[in-house]
C-alpha atoms as a PDB file:
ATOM      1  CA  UNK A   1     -21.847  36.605   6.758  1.00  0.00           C
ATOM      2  CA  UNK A   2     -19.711  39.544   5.944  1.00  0.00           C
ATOM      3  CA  UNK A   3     -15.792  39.446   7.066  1.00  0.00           C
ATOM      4  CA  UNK A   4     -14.838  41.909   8.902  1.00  0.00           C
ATOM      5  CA  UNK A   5     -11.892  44.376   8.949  1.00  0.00           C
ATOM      6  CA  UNK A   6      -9.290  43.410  11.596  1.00  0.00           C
ATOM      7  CA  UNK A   7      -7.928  46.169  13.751  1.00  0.00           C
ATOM      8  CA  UNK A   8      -4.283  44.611  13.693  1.00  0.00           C
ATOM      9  CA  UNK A   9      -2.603  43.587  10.117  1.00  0.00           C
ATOM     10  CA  UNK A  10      -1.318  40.586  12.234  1.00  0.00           C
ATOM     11  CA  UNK A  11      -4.523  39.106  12.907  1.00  0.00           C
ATOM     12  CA  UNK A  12      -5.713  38.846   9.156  1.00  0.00           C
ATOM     13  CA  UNK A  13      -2.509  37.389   8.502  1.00  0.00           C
ATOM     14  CA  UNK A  14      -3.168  34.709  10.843  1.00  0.00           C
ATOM     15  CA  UNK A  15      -6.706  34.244   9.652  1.00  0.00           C
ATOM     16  CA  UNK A  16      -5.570  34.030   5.906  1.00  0.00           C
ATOM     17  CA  UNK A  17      -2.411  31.276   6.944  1.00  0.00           C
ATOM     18  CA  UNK A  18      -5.206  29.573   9.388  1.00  0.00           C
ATOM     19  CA  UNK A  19      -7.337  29.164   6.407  1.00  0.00           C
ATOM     20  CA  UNK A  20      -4.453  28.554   3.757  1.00  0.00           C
ATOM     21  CA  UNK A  21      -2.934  25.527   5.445  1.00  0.00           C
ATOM     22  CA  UNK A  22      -4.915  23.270   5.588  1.00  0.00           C
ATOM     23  CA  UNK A  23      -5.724  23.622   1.983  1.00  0.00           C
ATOM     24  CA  UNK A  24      -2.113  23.183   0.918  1.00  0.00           C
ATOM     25  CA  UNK A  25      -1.738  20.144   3.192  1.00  0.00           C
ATOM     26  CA  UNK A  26      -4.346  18.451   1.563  1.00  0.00           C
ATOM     27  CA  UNK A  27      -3.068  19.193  -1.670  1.00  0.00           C
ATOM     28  CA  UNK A  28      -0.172  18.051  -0.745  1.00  0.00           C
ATOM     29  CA  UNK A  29      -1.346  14.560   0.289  1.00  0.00           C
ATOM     30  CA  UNK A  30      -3.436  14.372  -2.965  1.00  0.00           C
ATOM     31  CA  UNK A  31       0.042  14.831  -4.941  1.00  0.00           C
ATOM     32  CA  UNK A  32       1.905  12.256  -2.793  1.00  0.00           C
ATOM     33  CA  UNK A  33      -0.619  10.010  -3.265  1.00  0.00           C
ATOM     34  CA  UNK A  34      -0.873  10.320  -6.712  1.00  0.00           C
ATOM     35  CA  UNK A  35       3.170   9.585  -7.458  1.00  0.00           C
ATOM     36  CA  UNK A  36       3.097   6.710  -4.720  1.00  0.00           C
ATOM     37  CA  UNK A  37      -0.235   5.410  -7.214  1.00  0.00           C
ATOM     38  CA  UNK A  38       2.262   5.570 -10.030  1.00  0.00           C
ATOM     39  CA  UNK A  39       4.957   3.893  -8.671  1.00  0.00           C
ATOM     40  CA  UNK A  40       3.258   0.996  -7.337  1.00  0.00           C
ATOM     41  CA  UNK A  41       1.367   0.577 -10.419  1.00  0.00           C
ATOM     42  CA  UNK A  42       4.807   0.110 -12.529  1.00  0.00           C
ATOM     43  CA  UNK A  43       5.547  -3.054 -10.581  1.00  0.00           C
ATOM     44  CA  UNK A  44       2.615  -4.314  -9.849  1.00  0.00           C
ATOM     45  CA  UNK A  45       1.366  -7.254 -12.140  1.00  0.00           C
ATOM     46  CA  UNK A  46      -1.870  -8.799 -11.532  1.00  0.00           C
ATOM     47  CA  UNK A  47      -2.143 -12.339  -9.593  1.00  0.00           C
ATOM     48  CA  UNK A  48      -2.384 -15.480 -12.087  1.00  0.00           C
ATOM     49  CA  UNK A  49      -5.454 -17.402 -11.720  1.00  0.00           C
ATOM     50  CA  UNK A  50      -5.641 -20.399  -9.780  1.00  0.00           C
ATOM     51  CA  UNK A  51      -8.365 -22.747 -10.393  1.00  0.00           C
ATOM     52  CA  UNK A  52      -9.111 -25.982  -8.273  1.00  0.00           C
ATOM     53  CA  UNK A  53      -7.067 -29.382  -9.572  1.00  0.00           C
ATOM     54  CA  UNK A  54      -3.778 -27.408 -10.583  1.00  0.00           C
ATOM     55  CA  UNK A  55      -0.218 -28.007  -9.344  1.00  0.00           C
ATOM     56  CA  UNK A  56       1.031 -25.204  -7.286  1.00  0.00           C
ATOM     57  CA  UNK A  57       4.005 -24.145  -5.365  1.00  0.00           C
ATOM     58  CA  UNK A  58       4.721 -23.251  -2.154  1.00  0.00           C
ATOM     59  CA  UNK A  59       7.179 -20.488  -1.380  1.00  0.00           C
ATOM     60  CA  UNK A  60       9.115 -21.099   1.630  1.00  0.00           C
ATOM     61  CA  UNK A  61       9.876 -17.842   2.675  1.00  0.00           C
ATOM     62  CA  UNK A  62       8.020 -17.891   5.554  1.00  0.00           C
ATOM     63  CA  UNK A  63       7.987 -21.515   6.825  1.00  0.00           C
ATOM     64  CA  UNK A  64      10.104 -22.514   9.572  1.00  0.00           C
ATOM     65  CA  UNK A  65      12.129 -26.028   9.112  1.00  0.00           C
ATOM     66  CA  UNK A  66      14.328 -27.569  11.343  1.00  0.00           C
ATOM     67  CA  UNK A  67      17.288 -27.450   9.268  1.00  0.00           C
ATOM     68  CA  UNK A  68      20.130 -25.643  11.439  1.00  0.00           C
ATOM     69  CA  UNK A  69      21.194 -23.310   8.540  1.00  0.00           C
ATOM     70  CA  UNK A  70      18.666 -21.458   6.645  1.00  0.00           C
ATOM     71  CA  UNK A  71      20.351 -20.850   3.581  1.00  0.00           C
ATOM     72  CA  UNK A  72      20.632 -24.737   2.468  1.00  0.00           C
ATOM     73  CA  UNK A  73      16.596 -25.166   2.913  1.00  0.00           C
ATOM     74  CA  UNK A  74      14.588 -25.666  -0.460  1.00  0.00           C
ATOM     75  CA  UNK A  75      13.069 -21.667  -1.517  1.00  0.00           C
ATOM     76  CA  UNK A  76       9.859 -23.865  -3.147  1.00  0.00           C
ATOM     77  CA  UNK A  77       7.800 -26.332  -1.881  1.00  0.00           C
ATOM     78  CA  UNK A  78       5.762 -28.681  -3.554  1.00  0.00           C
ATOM     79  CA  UNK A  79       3.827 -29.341  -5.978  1.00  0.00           C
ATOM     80  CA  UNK A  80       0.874 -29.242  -4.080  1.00  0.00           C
ATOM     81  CA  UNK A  81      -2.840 -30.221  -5.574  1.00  0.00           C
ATOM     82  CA  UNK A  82      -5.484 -26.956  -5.080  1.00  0.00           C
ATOM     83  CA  UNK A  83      -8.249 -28.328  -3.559  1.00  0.00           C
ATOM     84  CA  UNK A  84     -10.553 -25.781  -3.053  1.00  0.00           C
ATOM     85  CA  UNK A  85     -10.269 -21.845  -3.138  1.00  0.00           C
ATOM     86  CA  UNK A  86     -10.513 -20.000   0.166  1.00  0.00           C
ATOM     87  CA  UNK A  87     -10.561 -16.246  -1.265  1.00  0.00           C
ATOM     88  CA  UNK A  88      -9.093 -14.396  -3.898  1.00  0.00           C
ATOM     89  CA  UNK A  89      -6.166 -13.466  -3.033  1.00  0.00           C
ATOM     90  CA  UNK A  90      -5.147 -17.013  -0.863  1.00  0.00           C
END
C-alpha cells in the first residue's frame, strides 16, 4: 500500500506525530524500566534458605499486641521451630 501525498502540510504532520508517539512512549517505558531494574537489583539480596527443624524468628512488625504503647513491644519474636514449608517465599 502506497502513502499518499496529503493536500495540507498539516495533515502529514499529524500522521508522522500520530505514528511517532507511540513509539517514543514505549521507548520511554523500556528505559524507565530498565533504571527501576537497576535500582532494585542494588538492594535486593536473595532470601536465606529455610529448611524444616531450624530456629526462626518472627518479626513483629506487623502483629498487633495489647501492650498500650507500641514502641516498648519486643521487634522479634521467637524462636520458633519450622515445621513444614508452605511456599517459597513464606
Amino acid at each position: 500500500m502506497q502513502e499518499r501525498e496529503a493536500r495540507k502540510p498539516g495533515a502529514t504532520m499529524y500522521a508522522h506525530w500520530m505514528q511517532d508517539i507511540p513509539r517514543q512512549a514505549k521507548q520511554t517505558i523500556e528505559n524507565t524500566r530498565e533504571s527501576m531494574k537497576k535500582y532494585y537489583h542494588r538492594k535486593a539480596t536473595e532470601q536465606p534458605s529455610i529448611e524444616v527443624g531450624e530456629l526462626v524468628m518472627l518479626n513483629a512488625k506487623k502483629i498487633r499486641t495489647k501492650r498500650r504503647s507500641k514502641k516498648l513491644t519486643p521487634k522479634l519474636y521467637g524462636p520458633f521451630k519450622v515445621l513444614e514449608i508452605k511456599g517459597s517465599r513464606a
